[in-house]
PDB file of N, CA and C in Angstrom:
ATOM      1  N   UNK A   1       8.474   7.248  26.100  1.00  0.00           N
ATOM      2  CA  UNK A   1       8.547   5.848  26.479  1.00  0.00           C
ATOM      3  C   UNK A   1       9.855   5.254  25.947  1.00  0.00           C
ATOM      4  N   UNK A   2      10.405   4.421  27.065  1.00  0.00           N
ATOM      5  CA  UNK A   2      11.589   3.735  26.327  1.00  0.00           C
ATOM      6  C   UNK A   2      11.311   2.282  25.697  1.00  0.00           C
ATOM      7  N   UNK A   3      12.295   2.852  24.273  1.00  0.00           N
ATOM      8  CA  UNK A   3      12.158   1.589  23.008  1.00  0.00           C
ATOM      9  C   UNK A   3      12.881   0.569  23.379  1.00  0.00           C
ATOM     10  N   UNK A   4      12.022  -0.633  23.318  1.00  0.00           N
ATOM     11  CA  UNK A   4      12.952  -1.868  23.153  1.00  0.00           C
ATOM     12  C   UNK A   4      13.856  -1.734  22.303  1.00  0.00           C
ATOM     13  N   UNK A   5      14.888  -2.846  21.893  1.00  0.00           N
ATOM     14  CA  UNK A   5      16.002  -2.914  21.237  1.00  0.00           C
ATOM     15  C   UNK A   5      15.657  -3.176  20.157  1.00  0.00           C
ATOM     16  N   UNK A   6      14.300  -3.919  19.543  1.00  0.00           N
ATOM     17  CA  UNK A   6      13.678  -4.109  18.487  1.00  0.00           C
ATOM     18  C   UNK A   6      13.400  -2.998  17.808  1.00  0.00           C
ATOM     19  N   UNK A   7      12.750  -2.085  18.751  1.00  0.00           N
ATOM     20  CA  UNK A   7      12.313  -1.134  17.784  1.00  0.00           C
ATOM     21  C   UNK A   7      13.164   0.410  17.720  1.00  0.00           C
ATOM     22  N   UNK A   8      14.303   0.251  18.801  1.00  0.00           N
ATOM     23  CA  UNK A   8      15.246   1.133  18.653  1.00  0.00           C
ATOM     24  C   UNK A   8      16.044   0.952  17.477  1.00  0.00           C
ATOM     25  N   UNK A   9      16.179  -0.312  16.637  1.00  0.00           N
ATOM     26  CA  UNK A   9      17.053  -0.719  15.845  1.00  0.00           C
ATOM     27  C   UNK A   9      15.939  -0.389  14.320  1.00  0.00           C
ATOM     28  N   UNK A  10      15.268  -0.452  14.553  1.00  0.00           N
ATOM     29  CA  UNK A  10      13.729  -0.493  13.164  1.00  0.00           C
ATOM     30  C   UNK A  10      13.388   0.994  13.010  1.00  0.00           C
ATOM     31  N   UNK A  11      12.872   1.641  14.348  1.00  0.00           N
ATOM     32  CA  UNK A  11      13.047   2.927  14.045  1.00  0.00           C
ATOM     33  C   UNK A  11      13.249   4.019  14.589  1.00  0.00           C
ATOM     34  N   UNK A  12      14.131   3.730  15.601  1.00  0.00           N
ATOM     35  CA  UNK A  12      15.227   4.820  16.380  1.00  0.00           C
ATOM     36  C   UNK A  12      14.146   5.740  17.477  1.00  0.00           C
ATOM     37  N   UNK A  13      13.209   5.010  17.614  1.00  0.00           N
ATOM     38  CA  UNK A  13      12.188   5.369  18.895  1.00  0.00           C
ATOM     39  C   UNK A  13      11.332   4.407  18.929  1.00  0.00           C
ATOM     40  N   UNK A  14      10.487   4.595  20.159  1.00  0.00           N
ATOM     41  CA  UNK A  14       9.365   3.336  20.406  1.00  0.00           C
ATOM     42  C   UNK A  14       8.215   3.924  19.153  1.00  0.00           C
ATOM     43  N   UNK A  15       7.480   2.371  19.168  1.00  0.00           N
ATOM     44  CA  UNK A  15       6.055   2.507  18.814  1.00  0.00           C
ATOM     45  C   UNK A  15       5.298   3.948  19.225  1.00  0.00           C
ATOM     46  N   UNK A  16       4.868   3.533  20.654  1.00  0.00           N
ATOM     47  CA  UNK A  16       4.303   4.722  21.438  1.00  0.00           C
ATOM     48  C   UNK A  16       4.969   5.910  21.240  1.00  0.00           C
ATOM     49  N   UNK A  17       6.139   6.447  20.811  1.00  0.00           N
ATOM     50  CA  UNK A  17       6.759   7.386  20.528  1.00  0.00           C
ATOM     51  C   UNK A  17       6.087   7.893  19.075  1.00  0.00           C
ATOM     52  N   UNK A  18       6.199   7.001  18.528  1.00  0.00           N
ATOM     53  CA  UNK A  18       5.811   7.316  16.304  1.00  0.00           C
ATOM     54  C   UNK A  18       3.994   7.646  16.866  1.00  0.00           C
ATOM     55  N   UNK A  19       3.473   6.828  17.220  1.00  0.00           N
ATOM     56  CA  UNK A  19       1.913   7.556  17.902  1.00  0.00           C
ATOM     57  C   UNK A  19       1.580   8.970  17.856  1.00  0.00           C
ATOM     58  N   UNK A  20       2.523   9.088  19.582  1.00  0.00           N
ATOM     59  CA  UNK A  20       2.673  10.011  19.957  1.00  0.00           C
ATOM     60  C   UNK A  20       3.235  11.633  19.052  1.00  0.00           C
ATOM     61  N   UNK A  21       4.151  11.432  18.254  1.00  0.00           N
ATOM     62  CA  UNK A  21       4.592  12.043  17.973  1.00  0.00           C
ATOM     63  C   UNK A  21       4.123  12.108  16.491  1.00  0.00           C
ATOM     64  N   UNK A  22       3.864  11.595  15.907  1.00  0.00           N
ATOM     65  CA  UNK A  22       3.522  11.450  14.094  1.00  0.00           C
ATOM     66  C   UNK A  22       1.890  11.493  14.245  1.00  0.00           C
ATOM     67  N   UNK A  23       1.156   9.842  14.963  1.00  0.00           N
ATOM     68  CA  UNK A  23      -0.231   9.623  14.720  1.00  0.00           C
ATOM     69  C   UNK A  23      -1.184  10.694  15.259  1.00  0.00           C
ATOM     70  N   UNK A  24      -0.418  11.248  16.119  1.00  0.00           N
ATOM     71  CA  UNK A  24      -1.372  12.408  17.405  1.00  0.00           C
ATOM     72  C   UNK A  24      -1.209  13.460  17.052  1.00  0.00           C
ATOM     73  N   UNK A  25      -0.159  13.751  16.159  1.00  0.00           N
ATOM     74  CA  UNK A  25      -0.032  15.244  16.035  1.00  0.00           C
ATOM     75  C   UNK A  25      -0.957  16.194  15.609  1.00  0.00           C
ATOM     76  N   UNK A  26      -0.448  17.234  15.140  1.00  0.00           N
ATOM     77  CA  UNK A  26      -1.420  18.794  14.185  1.00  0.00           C
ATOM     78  C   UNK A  26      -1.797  18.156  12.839  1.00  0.00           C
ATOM     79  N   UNK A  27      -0.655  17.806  12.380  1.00  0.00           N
ATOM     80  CA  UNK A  27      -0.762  17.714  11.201  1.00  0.00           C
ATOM     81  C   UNK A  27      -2.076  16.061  10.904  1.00  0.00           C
ATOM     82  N   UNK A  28      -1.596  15.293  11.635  1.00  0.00           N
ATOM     83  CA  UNK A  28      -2.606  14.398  11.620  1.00  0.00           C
ATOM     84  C   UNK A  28      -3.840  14.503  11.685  1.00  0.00           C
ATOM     85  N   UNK A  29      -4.251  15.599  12.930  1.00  0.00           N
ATOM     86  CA  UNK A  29      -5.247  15.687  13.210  1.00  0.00           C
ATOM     87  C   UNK A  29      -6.138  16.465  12.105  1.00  0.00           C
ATOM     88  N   UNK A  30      -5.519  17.572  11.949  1.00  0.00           N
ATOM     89  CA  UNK A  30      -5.936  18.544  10.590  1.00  0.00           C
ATOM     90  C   UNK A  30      -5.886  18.323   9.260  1.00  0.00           C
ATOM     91  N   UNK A  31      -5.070  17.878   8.743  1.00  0.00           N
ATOM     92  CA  UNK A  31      -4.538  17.310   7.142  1.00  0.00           C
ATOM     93  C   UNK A  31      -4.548  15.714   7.536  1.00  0.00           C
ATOM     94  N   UNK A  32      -4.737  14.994   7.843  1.00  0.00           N
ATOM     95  CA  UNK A  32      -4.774  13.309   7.840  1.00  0.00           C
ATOM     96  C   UNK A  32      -3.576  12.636   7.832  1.00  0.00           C
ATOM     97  N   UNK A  33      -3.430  11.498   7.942  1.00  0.00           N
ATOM     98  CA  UNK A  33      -2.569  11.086   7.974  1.00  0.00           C
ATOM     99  C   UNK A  33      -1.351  10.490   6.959  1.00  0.00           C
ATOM    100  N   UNK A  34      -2.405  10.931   5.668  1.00  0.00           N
ATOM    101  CA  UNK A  34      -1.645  10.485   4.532  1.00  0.00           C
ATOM    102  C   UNK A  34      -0.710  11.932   4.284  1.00  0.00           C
ATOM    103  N   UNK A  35      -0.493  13.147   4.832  1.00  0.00           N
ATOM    104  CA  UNK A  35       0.133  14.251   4.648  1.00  0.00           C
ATOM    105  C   UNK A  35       1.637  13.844   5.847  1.00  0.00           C
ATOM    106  N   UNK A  36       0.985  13.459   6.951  1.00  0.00           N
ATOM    107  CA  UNK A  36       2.331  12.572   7.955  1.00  0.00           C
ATOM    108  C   UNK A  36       2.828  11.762   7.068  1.00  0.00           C
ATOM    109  N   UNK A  37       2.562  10.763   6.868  1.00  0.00           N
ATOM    110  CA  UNK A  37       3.527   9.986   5.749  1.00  0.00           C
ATOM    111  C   UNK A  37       4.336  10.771   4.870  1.00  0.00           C
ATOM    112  N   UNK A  38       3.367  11.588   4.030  1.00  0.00           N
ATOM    113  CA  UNK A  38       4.546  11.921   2.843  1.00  0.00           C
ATOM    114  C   UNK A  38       5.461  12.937   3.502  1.00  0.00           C
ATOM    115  N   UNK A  39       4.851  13.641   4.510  1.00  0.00           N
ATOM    116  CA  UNK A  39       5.768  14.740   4.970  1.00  0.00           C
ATOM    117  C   UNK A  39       7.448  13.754   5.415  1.00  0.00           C
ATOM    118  N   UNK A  40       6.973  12.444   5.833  1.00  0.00           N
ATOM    119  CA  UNK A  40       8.151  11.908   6.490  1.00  0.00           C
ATOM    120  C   UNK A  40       8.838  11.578   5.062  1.00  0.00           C
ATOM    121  N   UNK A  41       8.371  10.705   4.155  1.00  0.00           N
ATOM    122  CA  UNK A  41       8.938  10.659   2.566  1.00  0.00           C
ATOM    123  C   UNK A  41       9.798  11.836   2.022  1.00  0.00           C
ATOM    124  N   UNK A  42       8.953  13.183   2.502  1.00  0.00           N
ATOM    125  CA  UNK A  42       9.858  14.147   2.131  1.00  0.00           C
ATOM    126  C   UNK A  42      11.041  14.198   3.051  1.00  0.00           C
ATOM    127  N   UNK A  43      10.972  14.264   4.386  1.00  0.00           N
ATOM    128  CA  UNK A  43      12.239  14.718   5.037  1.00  0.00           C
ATOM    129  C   UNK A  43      13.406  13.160   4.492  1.00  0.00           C
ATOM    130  N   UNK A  44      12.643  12.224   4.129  1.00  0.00           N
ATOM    131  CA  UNK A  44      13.491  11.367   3.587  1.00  0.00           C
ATOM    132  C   UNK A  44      14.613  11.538   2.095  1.00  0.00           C
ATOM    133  N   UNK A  45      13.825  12.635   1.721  1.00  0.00           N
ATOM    134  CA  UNK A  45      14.481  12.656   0.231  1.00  0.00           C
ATOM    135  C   UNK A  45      15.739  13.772   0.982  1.00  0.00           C
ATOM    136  N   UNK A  46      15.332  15.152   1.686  1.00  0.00           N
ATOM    137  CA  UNK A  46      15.813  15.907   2.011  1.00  0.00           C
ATOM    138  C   UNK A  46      16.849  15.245   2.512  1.00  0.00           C
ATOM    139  N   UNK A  47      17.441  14.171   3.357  1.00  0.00           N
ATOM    140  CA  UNK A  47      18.259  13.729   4.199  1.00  0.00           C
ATOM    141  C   UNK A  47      19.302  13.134   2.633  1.00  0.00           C
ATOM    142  N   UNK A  48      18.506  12.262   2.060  1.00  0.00           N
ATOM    143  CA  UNK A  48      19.642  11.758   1.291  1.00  0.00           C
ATOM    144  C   UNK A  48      20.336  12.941   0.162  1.00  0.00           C
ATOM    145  N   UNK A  49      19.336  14.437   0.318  1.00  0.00           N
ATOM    146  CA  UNK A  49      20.419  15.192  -0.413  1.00  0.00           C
ATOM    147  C   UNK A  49      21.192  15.554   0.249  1.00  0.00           C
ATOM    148  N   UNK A  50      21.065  15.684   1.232  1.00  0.00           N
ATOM    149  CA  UNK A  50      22.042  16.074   2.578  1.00  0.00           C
ATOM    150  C   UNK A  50      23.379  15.390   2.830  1.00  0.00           C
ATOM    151  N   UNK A  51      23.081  13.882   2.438  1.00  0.00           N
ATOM    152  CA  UNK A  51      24.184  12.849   2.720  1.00  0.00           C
ATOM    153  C   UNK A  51      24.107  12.288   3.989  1.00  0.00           C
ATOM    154  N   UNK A  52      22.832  12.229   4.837  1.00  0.00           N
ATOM    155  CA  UNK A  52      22.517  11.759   5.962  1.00  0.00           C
ATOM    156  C   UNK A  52      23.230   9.986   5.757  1.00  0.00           C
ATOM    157  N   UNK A  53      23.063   9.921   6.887  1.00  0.00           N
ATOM    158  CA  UNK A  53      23.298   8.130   6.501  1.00  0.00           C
ATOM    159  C   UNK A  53      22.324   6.986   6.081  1.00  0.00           C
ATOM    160  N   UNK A  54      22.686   6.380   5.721  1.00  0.00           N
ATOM    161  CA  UNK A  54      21.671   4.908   5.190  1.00  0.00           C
ATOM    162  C   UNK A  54      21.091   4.631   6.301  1.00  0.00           C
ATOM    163  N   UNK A  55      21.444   4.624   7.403  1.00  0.00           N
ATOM    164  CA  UNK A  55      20.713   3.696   8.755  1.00  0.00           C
ATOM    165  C   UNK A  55      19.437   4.972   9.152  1.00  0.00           C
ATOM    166  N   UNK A  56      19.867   6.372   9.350  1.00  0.00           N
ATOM    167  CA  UNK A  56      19.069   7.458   9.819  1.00  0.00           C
ATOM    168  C   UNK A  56      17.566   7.230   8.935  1.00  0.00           C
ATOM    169  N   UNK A  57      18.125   7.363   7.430  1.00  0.00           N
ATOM    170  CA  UNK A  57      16.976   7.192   6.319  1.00  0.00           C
ATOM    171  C   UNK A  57      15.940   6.110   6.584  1.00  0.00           C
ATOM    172  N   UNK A  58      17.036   4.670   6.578  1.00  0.00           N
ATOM    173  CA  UNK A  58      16.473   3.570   6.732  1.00  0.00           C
ATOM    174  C   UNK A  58      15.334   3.885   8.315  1.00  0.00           C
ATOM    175  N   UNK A  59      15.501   3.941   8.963  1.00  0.00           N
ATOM    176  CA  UNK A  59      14.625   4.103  10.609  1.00  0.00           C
ATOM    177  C   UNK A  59      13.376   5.437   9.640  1.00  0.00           C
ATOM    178  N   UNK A  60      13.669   6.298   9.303  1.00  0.00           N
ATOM    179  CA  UNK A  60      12.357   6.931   9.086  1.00  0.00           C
ATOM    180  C   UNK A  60      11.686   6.529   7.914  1.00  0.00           C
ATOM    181  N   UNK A  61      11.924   5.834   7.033  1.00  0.00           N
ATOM    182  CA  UNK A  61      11.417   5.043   6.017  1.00  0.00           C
ATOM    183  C   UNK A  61      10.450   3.875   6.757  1.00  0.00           C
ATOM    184  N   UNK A  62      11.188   3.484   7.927  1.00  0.00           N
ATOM    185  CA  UNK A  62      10.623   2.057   8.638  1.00  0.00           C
ATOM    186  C   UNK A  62       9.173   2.784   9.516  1.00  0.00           C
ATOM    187  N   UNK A  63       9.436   4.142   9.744  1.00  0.00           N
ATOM    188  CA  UNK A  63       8.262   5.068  10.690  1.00  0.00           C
ATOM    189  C   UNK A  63       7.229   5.374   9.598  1.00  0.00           C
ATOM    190  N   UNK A  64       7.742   5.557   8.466  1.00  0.00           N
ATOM    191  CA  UNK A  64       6.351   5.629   7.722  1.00  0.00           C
ATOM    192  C   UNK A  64       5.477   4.743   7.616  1.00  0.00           C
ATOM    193  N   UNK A  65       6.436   3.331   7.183  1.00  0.00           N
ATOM    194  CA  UNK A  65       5.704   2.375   6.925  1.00  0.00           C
ATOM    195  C   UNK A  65       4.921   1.860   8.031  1.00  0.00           C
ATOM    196  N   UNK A  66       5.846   1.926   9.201  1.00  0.00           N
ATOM    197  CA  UNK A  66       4.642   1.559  10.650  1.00  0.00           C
ATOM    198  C   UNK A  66       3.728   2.324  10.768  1.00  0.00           C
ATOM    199  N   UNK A  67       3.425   3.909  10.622  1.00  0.00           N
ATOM    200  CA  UNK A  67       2.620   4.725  10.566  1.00  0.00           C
ATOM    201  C   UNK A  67       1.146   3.835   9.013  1.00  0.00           C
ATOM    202  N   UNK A  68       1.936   3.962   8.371  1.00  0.00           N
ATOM    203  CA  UNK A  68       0.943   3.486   6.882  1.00  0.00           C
ATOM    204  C   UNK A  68      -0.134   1.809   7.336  1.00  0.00           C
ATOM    205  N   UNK A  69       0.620   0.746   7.661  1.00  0.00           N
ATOM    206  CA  UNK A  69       0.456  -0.447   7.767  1.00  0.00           C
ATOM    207  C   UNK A  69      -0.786  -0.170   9.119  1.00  0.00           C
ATOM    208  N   UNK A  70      -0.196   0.426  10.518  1.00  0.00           N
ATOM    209  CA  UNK A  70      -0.932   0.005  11.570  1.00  0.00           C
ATOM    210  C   UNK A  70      -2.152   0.901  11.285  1.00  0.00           C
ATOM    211  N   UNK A  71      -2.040   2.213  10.370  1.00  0.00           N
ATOM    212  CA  UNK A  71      -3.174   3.047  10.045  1.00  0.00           C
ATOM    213  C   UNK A  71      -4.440   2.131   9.196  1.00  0.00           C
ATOM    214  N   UNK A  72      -3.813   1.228   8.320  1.00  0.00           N
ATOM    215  CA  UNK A  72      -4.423   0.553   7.560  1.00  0.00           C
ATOM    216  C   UNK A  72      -5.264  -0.403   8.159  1.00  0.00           C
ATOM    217  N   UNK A  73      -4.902  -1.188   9.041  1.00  0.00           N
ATOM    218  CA  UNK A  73      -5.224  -2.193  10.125  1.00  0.00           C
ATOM    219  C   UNK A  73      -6.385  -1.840  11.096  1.00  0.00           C
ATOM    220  N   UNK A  74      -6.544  -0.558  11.347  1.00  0.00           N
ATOM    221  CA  UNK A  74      -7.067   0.134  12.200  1.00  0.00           C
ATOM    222  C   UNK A  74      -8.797   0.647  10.981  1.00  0.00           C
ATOM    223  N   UNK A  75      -7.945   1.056   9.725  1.00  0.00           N
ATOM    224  CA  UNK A  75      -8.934   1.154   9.232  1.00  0.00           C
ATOM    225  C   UNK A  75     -10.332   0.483   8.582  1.00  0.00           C
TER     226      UNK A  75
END
């Protein structure tokens, strides 16, 4: 699905994309969703040893937290 400009800028794909791709997955389905989060926390640490950029980090930092918050809401 294509991201508005809102959320292309927040977290470098749509809503329906982080769903799709994070909330729906294997790992969700099998290990929960608190293992998606940290798994994304981890590729977060991995990036800044890497020297990824601030904005890349920043957008998957922003996917956890949308992942964490709308999980919460739901719950």
């Amino acid at each position: 699905m294509r991201a508005t400009e809102k959320e292309f800028a927040m977290y470098g794909m749509s809503e329906a994309d982080i769903r799709e791709e994070y909330m729906e997955s294997f790992t969700a389905r099998h290990c929960g969703i608190d293992m998606v989060i940290a798994g994304i926390l981890s590729d977060c640490q991995e990036l800044l040893a890497m020297g990824a950029s601030s904005e890349r980090i920043r957008k998957q930092l922003n996917v956890a937290k949308f992942i964490l918050f709308t999980t919460k809401e739901t719950a």
